[in-house]
N, C-alpha and C. Protein backbone atom coordinates (compact mmCIF):
# COMPACT_ATOMS: atom_id res chain seq x y z
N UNK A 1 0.85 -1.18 0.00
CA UNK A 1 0.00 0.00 0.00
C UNK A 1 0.89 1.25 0.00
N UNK A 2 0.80 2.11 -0.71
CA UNK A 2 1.59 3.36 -1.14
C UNK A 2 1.18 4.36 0.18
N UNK A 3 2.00 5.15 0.62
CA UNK A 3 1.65 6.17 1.70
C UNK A 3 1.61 7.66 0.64
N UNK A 4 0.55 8.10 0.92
CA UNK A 4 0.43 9.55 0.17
C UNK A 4 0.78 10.55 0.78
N UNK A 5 1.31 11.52 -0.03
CA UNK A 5 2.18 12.76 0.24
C UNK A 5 1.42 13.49 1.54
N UNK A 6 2.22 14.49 2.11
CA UNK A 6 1.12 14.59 3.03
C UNK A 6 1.61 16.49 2.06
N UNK A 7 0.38 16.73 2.19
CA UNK A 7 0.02 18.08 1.11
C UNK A 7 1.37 19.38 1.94
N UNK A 8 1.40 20.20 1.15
CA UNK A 8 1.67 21.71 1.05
C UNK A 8 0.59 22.42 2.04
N UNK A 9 0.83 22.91 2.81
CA UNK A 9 0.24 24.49 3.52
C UNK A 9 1.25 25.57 3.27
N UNK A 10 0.59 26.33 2.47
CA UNK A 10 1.52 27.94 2.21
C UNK A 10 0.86 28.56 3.47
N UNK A 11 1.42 29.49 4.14
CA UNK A 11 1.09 30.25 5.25
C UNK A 11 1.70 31.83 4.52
N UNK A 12 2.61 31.28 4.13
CA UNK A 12 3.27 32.67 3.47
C UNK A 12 4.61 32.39 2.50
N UNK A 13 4.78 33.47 1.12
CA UNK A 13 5.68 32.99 0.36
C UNK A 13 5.25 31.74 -0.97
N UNK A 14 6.19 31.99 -1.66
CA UNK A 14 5.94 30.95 -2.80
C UNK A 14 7.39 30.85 -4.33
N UNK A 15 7.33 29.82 -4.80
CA UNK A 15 8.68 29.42 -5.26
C UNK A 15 8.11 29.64 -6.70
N UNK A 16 8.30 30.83 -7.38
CA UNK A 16 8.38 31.31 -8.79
C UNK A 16 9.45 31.54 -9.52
N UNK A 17 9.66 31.37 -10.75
CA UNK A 17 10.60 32.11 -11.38
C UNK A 17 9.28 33.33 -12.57
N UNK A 18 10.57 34.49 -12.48
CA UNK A 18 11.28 35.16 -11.17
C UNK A 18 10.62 35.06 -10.18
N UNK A 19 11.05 34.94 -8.82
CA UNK A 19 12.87 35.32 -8.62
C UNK A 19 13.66 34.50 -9.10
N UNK A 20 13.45 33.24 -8.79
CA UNK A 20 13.94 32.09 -8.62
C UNK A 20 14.35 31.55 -9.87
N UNK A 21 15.41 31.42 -10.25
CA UNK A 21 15.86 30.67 -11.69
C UNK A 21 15.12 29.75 -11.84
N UNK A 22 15.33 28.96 -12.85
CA UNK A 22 14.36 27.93 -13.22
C UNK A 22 15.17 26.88 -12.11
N UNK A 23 16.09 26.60 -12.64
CA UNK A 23 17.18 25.23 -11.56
C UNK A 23 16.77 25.66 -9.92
N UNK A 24 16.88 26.75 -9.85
CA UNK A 24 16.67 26.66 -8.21
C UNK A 24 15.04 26.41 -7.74
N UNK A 25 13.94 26.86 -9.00
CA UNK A 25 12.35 26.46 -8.56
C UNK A 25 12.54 24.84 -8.61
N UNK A 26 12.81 24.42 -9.58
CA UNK A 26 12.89 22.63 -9.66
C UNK A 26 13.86 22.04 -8.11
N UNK A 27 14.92 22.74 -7.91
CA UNK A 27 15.55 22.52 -6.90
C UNK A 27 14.79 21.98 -5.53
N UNK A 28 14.05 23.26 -5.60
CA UNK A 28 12.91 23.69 -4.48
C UNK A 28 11.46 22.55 -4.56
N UNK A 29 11.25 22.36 -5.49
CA UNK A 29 10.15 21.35 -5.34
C UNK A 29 10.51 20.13 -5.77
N UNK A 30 11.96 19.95 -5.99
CA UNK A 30 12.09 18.17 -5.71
C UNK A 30 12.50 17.90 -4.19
N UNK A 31 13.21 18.93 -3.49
CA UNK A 31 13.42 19.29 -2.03
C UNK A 31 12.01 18.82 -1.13
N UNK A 32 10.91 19.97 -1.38
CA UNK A 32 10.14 19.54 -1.12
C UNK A 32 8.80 18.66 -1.20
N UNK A 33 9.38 18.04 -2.30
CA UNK A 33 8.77 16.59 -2.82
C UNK A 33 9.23 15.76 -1.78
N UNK A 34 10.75 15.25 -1.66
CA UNK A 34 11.17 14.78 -0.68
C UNK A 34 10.53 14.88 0.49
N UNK A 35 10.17 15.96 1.38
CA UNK A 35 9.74 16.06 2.42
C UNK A 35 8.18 15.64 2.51
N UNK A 36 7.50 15.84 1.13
CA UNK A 36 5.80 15.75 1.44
C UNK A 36 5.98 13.53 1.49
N UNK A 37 6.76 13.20 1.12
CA UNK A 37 7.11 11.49 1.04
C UNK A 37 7.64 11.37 2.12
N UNK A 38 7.94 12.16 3.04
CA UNK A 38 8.07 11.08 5.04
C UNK A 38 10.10 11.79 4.83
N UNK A 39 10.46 12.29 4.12
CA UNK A 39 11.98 12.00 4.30
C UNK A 39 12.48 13.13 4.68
N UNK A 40 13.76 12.59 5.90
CA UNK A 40 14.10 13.79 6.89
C UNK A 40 15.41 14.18 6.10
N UNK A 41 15.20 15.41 5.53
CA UNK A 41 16.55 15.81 5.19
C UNK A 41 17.58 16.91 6.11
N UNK A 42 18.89 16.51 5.61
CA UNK A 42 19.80 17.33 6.78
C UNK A 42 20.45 17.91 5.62
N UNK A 43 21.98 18.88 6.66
CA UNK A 43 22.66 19.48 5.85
C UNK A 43 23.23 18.79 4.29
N UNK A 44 23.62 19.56 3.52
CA UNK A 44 23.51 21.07 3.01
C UNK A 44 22.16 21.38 2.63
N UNK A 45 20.75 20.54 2.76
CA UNK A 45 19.63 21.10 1.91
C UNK A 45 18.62 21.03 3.01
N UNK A 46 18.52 20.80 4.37
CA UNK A 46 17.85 21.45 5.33
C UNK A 46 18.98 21.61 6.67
N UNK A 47 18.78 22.32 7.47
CA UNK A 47 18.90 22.29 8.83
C UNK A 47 17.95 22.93 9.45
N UNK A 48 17.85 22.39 11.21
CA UNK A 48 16.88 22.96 11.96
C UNK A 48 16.84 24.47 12.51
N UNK A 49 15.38 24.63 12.70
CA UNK A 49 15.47 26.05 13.09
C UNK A 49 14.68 26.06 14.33
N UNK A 50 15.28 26.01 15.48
CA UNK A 50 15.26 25.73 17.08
C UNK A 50 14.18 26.87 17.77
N UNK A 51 15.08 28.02 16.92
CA UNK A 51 14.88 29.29 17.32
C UNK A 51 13.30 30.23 17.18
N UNK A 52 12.44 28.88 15.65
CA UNK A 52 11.53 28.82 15.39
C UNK A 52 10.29 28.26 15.99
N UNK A 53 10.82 27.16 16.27
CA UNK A 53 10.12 25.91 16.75
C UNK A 53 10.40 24.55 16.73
N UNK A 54 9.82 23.44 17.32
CA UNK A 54 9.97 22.42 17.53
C UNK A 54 9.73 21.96 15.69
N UNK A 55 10.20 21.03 15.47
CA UNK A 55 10.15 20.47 13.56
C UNK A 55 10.27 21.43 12.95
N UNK A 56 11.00 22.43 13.48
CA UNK A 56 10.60 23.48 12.13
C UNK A 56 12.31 23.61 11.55
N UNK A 57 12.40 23.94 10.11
CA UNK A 57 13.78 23.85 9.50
C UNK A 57 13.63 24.55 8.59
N UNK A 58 14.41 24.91 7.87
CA UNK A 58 14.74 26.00 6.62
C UNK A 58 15.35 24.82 5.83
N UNK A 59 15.01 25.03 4.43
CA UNK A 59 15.40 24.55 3.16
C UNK A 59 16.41 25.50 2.79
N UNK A 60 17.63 25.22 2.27
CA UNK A 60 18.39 26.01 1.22
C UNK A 60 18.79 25.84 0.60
N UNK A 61 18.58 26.81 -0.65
CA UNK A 61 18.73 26.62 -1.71
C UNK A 61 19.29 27.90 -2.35
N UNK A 62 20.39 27.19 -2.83
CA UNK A 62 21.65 28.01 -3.93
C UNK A 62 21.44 28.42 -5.28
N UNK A 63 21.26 29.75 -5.65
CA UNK A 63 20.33 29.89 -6.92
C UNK A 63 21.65 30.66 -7.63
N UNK A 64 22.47 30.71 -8.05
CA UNK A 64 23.57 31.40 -9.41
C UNK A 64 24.49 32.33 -7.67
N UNK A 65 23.92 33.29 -7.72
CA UNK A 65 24.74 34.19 -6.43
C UNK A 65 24.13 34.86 -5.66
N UNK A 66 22.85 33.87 -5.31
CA UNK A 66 21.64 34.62 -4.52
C UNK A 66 21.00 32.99 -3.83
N UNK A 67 20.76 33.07 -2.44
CA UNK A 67 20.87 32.28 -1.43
C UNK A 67 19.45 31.95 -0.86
N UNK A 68 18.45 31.06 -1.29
CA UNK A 68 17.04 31.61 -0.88
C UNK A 68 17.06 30.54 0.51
N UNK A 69 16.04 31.08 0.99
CA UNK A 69 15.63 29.85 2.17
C UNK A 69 14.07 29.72 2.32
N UNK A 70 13.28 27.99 2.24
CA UNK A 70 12.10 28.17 2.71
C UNK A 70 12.22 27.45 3.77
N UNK A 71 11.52 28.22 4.68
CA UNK A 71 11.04 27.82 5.89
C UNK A 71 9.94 27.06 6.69
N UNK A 72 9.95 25.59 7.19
CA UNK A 72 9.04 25.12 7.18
C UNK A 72 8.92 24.26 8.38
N UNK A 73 7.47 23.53 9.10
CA UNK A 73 7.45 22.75 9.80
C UNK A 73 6.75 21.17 9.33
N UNK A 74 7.51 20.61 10.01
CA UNK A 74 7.10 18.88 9.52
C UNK A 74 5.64 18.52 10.34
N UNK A 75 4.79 18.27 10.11
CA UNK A 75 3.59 17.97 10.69
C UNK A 75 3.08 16.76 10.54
N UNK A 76 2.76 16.19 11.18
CA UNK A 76 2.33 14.22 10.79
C UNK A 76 1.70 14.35 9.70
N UNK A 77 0.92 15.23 9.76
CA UNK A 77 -0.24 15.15 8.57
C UNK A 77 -0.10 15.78 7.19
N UNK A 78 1.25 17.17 7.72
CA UNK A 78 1.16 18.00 6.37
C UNK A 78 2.76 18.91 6.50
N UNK A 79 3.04 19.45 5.52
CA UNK A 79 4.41 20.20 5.73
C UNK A 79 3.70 21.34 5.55
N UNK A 80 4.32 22.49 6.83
CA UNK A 80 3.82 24.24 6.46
C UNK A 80 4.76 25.02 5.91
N UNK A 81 4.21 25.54 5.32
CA UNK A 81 5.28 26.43 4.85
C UNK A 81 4.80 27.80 5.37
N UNK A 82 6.25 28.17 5.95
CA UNK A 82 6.18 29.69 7.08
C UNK A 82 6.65 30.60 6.45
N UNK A 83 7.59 30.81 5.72
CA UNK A 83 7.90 31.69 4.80
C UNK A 83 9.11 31.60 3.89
N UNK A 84 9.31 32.10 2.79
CA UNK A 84 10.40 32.14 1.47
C UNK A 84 11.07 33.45 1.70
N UNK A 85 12.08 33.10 1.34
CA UNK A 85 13.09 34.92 1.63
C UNK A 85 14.09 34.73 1.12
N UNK A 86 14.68 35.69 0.65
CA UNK A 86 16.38 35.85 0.34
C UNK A 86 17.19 36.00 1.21
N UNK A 87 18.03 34.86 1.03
CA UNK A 87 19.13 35.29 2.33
C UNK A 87 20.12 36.08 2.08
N UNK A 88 20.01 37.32 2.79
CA UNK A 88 21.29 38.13 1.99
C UNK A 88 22.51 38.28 3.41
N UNK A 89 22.21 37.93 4.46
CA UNK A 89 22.95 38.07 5.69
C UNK A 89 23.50 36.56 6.34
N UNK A 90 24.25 36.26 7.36
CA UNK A 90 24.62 35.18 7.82
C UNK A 90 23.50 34.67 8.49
N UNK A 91 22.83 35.61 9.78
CA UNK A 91 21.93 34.81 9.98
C UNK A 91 20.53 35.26 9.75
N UNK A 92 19.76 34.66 10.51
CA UNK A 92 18.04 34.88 9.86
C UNK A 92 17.54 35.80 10.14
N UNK A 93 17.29 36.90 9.45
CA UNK A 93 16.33 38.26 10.22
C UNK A 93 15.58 37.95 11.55
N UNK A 94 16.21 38.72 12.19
CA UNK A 94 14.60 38.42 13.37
C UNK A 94 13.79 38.97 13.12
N UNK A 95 13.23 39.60 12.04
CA UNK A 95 11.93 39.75 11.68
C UNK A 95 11.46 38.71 11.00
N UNK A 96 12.19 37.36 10.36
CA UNK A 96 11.86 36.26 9.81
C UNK A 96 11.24 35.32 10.37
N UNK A 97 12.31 35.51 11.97
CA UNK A 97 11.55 34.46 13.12
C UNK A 97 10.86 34.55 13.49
N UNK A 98 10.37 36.17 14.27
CA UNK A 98 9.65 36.18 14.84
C UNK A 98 7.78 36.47 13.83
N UNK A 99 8.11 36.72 12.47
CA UNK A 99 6.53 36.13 11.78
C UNK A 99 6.21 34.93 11.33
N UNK A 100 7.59 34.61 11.18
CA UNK A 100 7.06 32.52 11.50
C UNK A 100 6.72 32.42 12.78
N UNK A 101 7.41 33.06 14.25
CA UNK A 101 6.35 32.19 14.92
C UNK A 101 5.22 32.46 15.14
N UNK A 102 4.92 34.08 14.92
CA UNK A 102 3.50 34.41 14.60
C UNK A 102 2.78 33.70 13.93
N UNK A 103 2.89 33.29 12.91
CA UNK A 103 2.24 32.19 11.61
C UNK A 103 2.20 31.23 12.59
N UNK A 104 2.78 30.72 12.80
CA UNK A 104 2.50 29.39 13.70
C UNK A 104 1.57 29.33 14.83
N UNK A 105 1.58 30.19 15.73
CA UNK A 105 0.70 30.49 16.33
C UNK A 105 -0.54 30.79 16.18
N UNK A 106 -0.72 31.63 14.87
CA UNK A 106 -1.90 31.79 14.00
C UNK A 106 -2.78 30.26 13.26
N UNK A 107 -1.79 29.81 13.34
CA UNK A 107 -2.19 28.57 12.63
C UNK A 107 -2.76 27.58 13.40
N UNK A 108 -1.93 27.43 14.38
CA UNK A 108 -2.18 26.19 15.27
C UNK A 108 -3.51 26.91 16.31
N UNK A 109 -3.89 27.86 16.49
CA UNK A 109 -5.29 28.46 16.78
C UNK A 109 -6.49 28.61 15.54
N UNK A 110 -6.02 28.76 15.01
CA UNK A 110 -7.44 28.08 13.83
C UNK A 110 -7.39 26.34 13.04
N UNK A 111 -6.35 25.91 13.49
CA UNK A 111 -6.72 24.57 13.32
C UNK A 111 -7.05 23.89 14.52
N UNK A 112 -6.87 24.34 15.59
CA UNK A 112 -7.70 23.84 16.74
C UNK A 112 -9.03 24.33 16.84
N UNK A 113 -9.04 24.95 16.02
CA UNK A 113 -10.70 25.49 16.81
C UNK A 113 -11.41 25.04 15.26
N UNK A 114 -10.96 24.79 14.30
CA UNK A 114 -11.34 23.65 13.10
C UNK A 114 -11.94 22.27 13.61
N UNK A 115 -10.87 21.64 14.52
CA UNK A 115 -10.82 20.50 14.57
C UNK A 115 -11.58 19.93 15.44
């Protein structure tokens, strides 16, 4: 019996060209193809983001000389996506973190009160 993907939630952000070269959009959704099929990826094409939340990790992805990152949490049921950005600094805006964890918070209060 085949296990099915567990879907995409955009919360915020999205993987177009432009911006995104063509190689780095394909990049980006065989990445997260991988992830909607159960598979935990580590460095160089995820690491965790602690600072975010519990499952939550950034994708990166190397586009010609521009550095994107999506940001996301693993969910039994579904992968979220918290937000897409250019990385132009070493580390993560704290304005990055702190509206992912807003989003998250936002989220996980209307899917409880869904459910």
């Amino acid at each position: 019996m085949a296990v099915e993907d567990k879907p995409l939630v955009w919360l915020r952000g999205e993987v177009k060209t432009p911006p995104f070269s063509f190689s780095a959009r394909v990049e980006a959704g065989v990445l997260l193809r991988r992830l909607q099929r159960g598979e935990q990826l580590s460095l160089p094409h995820s690491r965790p983001m602690a600072s975010i939340g519990t499952r939550c990790h950034e994708l990166r992805i190397m586009d010609h000389d521009k550095s994107w990152r999506i940001v996301y949490r693993v969910d039994t049921d579904v992968i979220v996506i918290l937000e897409v950005f250019r990385k132009t600094t070493q580390q993560t805006p704290l304005r990055v973190i702190e509206n992912c964890k807003r989003r998250l918070k936002h989220y996980e209060a209307t899917k409880s009160s869904r459910g």
